[in-house]
Protein backbone atom coordinates (compact mmCIF):
# COMPACT_ATOMS: atom_id res chain seq x y z
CA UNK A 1 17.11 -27.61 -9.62
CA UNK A 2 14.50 -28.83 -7.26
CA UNK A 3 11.47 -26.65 -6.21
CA UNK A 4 7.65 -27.29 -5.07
CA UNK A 5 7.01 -27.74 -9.01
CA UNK A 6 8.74 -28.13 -12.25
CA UNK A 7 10.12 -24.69 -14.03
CA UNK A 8 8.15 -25.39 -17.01
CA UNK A 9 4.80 -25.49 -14.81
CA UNK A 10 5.52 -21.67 -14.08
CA UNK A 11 7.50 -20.65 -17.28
CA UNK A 12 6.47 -22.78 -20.16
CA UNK A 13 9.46 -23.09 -23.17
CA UNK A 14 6.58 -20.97 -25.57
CA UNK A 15 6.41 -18.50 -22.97
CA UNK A 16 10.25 -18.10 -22.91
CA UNK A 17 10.51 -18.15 -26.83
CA UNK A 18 7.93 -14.77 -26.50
CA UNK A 19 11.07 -12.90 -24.50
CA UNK A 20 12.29 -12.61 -28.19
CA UNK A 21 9.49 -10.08 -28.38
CA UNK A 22 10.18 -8.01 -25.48
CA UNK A 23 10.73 -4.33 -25.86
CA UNK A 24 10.38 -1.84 -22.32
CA UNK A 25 8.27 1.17 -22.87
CA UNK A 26 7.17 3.63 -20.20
CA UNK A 27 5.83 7.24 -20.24
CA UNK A 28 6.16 9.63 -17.14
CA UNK A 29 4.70 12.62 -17.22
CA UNK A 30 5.38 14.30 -13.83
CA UNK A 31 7.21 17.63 -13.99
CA UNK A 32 9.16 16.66 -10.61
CA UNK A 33 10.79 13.73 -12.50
CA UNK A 34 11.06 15.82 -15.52
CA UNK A 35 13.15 19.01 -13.97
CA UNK A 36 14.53 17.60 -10.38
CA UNK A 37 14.83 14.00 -10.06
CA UNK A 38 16.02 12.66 -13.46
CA UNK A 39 19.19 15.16 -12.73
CA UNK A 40 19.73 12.88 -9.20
CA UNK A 41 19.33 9.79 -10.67
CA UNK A 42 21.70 10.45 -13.54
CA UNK A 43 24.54 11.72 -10.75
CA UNK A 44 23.37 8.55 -8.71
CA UNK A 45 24.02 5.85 -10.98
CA UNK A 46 27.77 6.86 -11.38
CA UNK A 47 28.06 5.24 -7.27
CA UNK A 48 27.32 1.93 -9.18
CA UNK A 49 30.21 -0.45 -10.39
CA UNK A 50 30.03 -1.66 -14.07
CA UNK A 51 30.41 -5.35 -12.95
CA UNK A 52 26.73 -4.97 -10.60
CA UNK A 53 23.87 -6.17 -12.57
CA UNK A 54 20.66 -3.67 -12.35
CA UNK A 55 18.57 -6.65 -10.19
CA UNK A 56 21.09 -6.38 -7.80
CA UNK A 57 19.44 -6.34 -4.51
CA UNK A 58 22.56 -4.88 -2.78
CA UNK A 59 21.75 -1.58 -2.74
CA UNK A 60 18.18 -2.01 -2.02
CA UNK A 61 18.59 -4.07 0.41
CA UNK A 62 20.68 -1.31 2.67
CA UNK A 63 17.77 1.16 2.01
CA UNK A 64 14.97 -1.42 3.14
CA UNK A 65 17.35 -2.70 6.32
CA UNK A 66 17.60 1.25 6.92
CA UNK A 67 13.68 1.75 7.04
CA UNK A 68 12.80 -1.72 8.69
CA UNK A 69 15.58 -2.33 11.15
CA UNK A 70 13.01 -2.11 14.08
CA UNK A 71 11.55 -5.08 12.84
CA UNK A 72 14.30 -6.72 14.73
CA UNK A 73 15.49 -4.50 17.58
CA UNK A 74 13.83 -6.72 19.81
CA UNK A 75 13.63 -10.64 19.73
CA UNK A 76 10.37 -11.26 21.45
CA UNK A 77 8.73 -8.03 20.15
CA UNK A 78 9.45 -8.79 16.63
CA UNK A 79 5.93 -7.97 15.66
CA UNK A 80 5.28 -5.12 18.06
CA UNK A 81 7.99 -2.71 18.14
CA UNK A 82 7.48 -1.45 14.67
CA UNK A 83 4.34 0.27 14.99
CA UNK A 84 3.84 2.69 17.38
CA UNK A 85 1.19 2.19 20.08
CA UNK A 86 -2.08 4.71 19.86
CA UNK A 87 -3.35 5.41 23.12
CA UNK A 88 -6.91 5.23 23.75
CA UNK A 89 -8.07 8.57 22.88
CA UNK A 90 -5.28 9.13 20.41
CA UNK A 91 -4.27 12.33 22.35
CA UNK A 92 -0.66 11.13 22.05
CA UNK A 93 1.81 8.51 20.78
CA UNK A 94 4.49 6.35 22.87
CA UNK A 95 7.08 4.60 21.28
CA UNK A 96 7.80 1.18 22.85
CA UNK A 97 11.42 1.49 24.48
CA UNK A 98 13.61 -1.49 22.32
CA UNK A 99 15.68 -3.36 24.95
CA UNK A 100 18.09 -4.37 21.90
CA UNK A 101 19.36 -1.42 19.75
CA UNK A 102 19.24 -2.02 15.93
CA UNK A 103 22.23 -1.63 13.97
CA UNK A 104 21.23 1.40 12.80
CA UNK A 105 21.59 2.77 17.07
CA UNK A 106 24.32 0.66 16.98
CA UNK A 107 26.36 2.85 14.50
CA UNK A 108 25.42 6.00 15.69
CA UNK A 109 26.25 5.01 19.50
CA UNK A 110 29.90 4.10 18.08
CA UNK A 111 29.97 7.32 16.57
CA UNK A 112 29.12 8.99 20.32
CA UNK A 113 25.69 9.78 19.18
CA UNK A 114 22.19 8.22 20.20
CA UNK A 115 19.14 7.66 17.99
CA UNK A 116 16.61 8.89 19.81
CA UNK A 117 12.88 7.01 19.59
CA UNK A 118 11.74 10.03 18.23
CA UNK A 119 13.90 10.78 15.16
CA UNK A 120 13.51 6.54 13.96
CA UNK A 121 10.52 8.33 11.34
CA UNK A 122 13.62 9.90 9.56
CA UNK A 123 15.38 7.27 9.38
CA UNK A 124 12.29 5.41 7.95
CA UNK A 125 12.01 8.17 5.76
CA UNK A 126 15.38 8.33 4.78
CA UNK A 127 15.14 4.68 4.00
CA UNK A 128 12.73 5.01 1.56
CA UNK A 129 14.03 7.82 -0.09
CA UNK A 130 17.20 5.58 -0.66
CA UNK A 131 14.78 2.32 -1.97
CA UNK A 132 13.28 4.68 -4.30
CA UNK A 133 16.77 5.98 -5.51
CA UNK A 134 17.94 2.46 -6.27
CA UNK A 135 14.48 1.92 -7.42
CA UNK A 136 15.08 4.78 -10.20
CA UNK A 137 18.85 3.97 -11.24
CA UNK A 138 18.56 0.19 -11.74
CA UNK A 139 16.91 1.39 -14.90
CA UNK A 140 20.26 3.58 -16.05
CA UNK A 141 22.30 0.87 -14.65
CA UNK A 142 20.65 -1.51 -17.30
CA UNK A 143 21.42 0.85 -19.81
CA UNK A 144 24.76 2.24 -18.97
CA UNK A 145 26.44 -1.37 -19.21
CA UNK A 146 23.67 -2.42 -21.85
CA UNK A 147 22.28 -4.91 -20.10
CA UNK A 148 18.52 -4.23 -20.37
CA UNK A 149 16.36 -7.61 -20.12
CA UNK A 150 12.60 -9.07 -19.52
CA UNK A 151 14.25 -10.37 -16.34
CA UNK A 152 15.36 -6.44 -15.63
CA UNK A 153 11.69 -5.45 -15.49
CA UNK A 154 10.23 -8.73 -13.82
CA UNK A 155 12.89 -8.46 -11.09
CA UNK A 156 11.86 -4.36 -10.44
CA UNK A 157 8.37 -4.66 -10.44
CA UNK A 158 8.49 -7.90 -8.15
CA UNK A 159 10.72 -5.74 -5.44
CA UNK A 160 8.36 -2.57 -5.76
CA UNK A 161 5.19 -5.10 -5.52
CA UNK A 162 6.27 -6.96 -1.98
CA UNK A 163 7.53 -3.61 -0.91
CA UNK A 164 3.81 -2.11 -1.13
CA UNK A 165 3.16 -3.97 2.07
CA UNK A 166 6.78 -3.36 3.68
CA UNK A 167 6.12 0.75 3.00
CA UNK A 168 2.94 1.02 4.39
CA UNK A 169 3.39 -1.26 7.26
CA UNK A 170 6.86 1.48 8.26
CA UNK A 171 4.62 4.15 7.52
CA UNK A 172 1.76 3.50 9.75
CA UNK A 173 5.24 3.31 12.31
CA UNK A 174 6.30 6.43 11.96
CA UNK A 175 2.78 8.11 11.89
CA UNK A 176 1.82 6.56 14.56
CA UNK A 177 -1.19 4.39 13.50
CA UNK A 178 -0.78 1.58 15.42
CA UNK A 179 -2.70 -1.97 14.78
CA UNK A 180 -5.79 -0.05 13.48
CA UNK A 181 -7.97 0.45 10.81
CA UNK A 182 -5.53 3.30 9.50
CA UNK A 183 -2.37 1.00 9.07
CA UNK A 184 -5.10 -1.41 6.71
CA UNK A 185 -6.05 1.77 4.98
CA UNK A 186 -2.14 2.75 4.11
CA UNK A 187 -2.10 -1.03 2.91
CA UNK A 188 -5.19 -0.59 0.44
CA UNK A 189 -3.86 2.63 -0.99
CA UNK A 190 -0.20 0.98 -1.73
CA UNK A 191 -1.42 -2.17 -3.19
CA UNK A 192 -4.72 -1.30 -5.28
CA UNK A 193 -3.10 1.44 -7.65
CA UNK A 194 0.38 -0.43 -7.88
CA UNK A 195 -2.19 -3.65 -9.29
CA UNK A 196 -4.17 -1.40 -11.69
CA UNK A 197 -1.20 0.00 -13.00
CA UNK A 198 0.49 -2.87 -14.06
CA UNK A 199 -3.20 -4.46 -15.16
CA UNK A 200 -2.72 -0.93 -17.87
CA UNK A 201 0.98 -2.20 -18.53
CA UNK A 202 0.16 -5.56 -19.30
CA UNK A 203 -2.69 -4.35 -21.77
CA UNK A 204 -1.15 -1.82 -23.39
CA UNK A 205 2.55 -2.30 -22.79
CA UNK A 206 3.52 0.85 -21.79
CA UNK A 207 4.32 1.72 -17.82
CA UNK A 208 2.65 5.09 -17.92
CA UNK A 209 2.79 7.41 -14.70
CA UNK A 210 0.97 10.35 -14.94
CA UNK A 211 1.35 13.98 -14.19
CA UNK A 212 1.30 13.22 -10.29
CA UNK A 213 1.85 9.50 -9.65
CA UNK A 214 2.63 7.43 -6.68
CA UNK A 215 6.18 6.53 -7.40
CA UNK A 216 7.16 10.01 -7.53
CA UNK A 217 5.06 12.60 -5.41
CA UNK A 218 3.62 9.79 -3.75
CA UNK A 219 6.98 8.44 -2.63
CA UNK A 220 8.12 12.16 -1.65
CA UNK A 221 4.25 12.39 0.30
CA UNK A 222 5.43 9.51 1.66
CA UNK A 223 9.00 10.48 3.19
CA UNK A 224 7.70 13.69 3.95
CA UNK A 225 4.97 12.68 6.17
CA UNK A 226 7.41 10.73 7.90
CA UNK A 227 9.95 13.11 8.36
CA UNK A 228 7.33 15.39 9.92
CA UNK A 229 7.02 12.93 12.34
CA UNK A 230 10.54 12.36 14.00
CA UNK A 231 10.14 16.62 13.85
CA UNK A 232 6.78 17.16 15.77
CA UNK A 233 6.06 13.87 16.79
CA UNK A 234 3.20 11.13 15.67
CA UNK A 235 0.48 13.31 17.66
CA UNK A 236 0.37 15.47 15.08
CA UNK A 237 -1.62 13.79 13.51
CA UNK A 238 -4.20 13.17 15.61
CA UNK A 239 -4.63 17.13 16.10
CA UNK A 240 -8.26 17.95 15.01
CA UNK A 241 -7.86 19.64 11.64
CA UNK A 242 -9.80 22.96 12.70
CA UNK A 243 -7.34 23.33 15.71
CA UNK A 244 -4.98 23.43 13.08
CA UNK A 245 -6.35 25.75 11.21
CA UNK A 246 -7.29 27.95 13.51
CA UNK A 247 -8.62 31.40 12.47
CA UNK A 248 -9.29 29.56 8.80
CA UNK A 249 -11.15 26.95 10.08
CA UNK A 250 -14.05 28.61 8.58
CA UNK A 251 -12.84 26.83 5.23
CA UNK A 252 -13.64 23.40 6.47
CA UNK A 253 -17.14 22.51 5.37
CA UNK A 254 -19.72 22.04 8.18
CA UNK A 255 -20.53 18.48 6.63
CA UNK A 256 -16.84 17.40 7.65
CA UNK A 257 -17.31 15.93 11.52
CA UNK A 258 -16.03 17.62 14.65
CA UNK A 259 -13.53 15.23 16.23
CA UNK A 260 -11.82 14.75 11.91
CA UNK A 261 -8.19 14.76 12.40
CA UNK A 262 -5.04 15.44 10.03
CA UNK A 263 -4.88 11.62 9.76
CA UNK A 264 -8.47 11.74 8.57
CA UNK A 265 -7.96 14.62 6.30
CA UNK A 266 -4.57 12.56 4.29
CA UNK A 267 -6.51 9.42 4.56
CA UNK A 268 -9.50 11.09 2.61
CA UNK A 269 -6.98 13.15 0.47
CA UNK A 270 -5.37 10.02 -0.92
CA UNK A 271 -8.41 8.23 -1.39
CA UNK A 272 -9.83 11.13 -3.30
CA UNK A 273 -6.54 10.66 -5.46
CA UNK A 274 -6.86 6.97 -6.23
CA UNK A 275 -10.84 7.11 -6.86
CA UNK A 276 -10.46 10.51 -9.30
CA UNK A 277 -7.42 10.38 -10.73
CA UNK A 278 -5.72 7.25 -10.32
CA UNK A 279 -8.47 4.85 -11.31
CA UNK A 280 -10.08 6.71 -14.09
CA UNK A 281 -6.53 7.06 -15.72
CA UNK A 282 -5.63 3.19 -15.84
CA UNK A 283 -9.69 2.20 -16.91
CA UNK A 284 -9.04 4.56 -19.58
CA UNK A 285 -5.58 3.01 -20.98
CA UNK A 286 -7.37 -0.16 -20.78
CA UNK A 287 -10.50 0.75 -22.93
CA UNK A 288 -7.96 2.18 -25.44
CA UNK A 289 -6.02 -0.88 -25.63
CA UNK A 290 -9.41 -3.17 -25.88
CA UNK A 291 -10.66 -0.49 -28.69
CA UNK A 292 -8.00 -1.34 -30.47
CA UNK A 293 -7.64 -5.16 -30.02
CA UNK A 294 -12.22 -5.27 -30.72
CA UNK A 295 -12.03 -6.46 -27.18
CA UNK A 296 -14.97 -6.11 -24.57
CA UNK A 297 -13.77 -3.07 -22.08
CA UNK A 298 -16.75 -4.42 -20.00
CA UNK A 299 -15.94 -8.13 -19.75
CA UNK A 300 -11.89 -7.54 -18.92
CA UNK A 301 -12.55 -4.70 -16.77
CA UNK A 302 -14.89 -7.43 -14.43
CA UNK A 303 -13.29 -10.49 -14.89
CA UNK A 304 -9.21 -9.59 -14.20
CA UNK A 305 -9.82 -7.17 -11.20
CA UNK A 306 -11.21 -10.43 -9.35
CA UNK A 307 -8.41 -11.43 -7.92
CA UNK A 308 -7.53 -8.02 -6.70
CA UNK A 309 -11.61 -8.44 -5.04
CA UNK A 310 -11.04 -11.08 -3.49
CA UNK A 311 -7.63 -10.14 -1.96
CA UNK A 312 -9.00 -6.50 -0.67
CA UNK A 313 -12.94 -8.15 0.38
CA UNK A 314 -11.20 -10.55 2.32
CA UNK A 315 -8.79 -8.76 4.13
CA UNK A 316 -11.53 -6.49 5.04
CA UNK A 317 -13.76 -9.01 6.28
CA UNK A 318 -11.12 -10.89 8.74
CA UNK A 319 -9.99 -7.64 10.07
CA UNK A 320 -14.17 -6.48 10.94
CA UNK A 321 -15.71 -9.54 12.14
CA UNK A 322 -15.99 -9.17 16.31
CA UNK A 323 -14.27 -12.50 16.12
CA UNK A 324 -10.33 -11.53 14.63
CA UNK A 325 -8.27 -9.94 17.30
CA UNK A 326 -5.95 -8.86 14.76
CA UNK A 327 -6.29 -5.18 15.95
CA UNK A 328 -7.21 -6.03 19.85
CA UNK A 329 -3.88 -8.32 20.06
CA UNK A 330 -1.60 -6.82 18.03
CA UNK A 331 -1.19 -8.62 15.20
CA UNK A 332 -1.87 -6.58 12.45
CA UNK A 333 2.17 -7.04 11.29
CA UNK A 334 2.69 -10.44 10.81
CA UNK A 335 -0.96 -10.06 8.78
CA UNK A 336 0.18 -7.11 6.54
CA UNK A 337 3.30 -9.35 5.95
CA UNK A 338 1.33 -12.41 5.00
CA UNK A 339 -1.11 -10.38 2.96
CA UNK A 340 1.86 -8.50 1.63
CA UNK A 341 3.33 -11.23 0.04
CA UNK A 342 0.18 -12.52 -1.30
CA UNK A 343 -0.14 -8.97 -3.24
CA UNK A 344 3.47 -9.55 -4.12
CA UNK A 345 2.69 -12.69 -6.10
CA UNK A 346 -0.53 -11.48 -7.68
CA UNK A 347 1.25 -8.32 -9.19
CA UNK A 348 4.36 -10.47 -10.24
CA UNK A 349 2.89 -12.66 -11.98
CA UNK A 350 0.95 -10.30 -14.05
CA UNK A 351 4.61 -8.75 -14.95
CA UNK A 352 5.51 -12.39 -15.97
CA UNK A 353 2.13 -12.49 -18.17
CA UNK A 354 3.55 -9.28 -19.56
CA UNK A 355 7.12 -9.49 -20.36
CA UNK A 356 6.00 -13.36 -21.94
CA UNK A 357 3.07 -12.42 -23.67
CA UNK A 358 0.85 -14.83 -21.83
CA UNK A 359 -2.76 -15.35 -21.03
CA UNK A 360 -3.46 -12.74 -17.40
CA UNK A 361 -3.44 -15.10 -14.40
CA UNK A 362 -6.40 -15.26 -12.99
CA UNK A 363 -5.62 -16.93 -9.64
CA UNK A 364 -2.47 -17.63 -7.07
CA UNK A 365 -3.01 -20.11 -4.38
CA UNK A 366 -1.39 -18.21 -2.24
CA UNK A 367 -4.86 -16.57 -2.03
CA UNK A 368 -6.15 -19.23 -0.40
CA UNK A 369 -5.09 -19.00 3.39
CA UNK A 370 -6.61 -15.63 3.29
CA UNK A 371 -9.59 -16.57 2.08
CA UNK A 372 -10.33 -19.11 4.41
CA UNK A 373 -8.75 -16.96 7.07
CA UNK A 374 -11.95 -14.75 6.70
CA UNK A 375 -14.62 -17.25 6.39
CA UNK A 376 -13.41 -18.77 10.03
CA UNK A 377 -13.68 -15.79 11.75
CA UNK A 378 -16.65 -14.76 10.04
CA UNK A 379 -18.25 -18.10 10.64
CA UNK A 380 -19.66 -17.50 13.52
CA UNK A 381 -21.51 -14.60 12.57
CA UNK A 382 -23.21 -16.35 9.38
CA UNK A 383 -24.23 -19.18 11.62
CA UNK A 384 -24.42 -18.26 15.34
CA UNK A 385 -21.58 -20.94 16.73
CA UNK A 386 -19.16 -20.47 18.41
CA UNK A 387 -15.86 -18.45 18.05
CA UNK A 388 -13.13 -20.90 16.63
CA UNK A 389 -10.26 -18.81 16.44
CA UNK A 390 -8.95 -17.76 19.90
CA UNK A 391 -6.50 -15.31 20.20
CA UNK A 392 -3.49 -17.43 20.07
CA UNK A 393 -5.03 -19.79 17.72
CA UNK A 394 -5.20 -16.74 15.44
CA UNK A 395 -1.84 -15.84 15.92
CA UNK A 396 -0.61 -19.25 15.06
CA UNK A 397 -2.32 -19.38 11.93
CA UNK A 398 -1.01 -15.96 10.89
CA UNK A 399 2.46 -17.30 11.19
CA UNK A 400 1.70 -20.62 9.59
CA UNK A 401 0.05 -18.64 6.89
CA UNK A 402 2.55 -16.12 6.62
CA UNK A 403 5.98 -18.85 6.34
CA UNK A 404 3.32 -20.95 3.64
CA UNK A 405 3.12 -17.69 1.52
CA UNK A 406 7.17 -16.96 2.17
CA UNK A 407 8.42 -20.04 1.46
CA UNK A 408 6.06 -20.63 -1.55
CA UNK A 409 6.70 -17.17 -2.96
CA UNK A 410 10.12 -17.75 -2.97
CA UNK A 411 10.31 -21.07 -4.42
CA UNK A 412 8.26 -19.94 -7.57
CA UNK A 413 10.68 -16.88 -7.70
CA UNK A 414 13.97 -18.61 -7.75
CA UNK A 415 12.41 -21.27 -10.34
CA UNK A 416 10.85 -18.18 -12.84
CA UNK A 417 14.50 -16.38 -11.80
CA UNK A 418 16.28 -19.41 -13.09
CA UNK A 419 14.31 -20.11 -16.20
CA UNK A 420 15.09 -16.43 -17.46
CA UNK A 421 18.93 -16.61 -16.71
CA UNK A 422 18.92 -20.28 -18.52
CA UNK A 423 17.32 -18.75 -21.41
CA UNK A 424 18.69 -15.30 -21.56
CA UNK A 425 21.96 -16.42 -21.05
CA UNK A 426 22.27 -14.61 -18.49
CA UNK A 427 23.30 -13.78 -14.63
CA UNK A 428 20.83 -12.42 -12.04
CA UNK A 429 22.72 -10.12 -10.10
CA UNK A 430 26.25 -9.66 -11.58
CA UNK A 431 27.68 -9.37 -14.95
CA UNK A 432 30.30 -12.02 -16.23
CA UNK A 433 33.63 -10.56 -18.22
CA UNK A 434 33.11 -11.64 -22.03
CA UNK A 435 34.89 -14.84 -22.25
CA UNK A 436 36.32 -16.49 -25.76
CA UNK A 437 33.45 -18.90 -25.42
CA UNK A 438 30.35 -16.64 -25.08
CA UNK A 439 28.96 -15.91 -28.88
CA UNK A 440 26.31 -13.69 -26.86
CA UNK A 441 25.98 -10.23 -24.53
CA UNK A 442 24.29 -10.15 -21.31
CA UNK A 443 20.57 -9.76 -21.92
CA UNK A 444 20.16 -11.56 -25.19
CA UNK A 445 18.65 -14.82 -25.81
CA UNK A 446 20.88 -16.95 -26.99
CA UNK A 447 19.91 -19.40 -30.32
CA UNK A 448 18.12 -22.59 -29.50
């Protein structure tokens, strides 16, 4: 098999030999999983064949086409038409009129109906209710035809770790954010806690979600607010948060500004979530796990949330300096795309680390493009020259960076895919009939 680099430079043959050692452990504590949603997922997983392998993208794939099908209603707005346009005093929201239906306008047209620009948020949301359902039964799937695997877990968390990007960048759509600073904030709250978390997992082994975690109320926060939005419309929630209150406005506290909005009261909600709850909860799993390994807390804590630094300092940079026109030309998408994929491969490869019982990888060079993204545009507020990056230039180098990061994200995927099957014996996305030749079950390694 060809690729960029050899298999073993990604997957070494000791690294495979430590998938003998795998064993999947995960706590969640939420009460919603515990009483509703386990009860779904259990009646869900009987709509799956026995032959489909729990990687199988099939059914994801339907829920993301469902959520992102206005990526590509409209051929020359392909980066546009997502995200809904703010107007200048955010007193309301206009969706951009697609000149192409997507197929999801083109099945309901067929069926005499129309999908009107205002109800696309449920179908987002609807979307992502479905991605989390096949999300949540790939697991039982595994199980039910006993086909559980390293690749199993490597394969979910890689799909939930490029979809952090994907989900906020539909979200921002349906609220109506637009290319502003709120559709970067949606993208910092889905990618930092989905990186700490499996930071915890790969120290202590366990995937632990807490009493209220993102995957779960998070995810239904997530389809709700969207929902909301094909009901009342986007300019909701722009409505200042005392007008919304009304006669109980008296509860806000004088400190919070005049013009804050609903946006501004999620935005600080969530953040208060991640910094209070979230955070603590994973620094503590780590300093347990270091406790009991006589590591320094102090040292890891630093050294393996660089990379996660450097991917969130300079995204923020690029998108301040007076010099990006990510936000004044529209570009924000084909950024969170590049970005997202970027995030995808950090995460992933910490799974890999994990489920092979490697040494935490430190650096991806996918990293790189958005690194130096930020120092050009910031370089001429260090040194007082001028601009380099004009508007289109910018744009072109977004798309160059963003097929780099594609095509070398894939490339290292398919190679780490294919070492797994070799080893394991296995297939990625369907399961083989027993044959008289096969002296092993899907999902074992077979003797070298």
């Amino acid at each position: 098999m060809g690729g960029l680099f050899k298999e073993s430079t990604y997957v070494s043959q000791k690294a495979l030999q430590n998938l003998k050692l795998y064993k999947y452990a995960s706590v969640d504590r939420s009460p919603t999983t515990k009483y509703i949603l386990r009860y779904y997922w259990d009646w869900a997983v009987g709509f799956f064949p026995l032959w489909m392998a729990a990687d199988a993208g099939s059914g994801r794939v339907a829920g993301s086409v469902l959520r992102r099908g206005n990526l590509y209603s409209k051929p020359h707005h392909a980066v546009r038409s997502v995200i809904c346009h703010r107007q200048p005093h955010m007193r309301h929201v206009v969706y951009p009129r697609p000149q192409n239906a997507n197929f999801v306008m083109v099945i309901l047209q067929v069926r005499g109906l129309v999908l009107l620009e205002q109800a696309k948020p449920v179908v987002f949301s609807a979307g992502l209710w479905l991605y989390s359902t096949f999300d949540n039964v790939d697991g039982r799937q595994a199980r039910r035809t006993k086909t559980s695997s390293p690749l199993g877990e490597l394969f979910d968390h890689g799909c939930d770790a490029l979809n952090c990007s994907l989900g906020s960048i539909v979200q921002a759509a349906a609220m109506g954010f637009g290319h502003s600073w709120y559709s970067a904030f949606l993208l910092l709250l889905t990618t930092m806690p989905f990186y700490l978390s499996t930071w915890e997992e790969y120290h202590t082994g366990v995937l632990y979600l807490g009493y209220v975690n993102g995957p779960t109320e998070g995810l239904i926060f997530a389809c709700t607010s969207m929902a909301l939005s094909g009901v009342y419309g986007p300019a909701m929630w722009f409505t200042n948060l005392r007008v919304i209150l009304g006669s109980l406005s008296f509860l806000v506290p004088t400190w919070i500004p005049a013009n804050f909005t609903l946006a501004d009261s999620l935005c600080a909600i969530m953040t208060g979530a991640l910094i209070f709850m979230h955070c603590p909860a994973c620094f503590w799993g780590v300093y347990k796990s270091c406790r009991t390994k006589n590591q320094s807390f102090i040292r890891i804590a630093i050294i393996q949330n660089i990379p996660m630094t450097i991917y969130g300092l300079a995204g923020y940079f690029w998108l301040r300096s007076p010099y990006s026109y990510i936000f004044s030309h529209q570009h924000f998408i084909i950024f969170a795309l590049s970005t997202g994929i970027v995030f995808g491969r950090m995460a992933t490869k910490i799974i890999l680390a994990h489920v092979t019982k490697m040494k935490f990888p430190m650096f991806t060079i996918l990293l790189g493009p958005l690194v130096v993204g930020s120092v050009i545009v910031n370089l001429p507020v260090l040194f007082d020259i001028e601009p380099i990056f004009t508007p289109e230039s910018e744009h072109a180098y977004l798309w160059a960076f963003f097929i780099f990061a594609l095509i070398a994200y894939f490339n290292w995927a398919w190679l780490v895919i294919h070492r797994f099957c070799t080893f394991l014996g296995i297939r990625c996305l369907t399961i083989p009939y027993a044959g008289k030749d096969q002296v092993y079950t899907n999902g074992k390694p077979k003797v070298q």
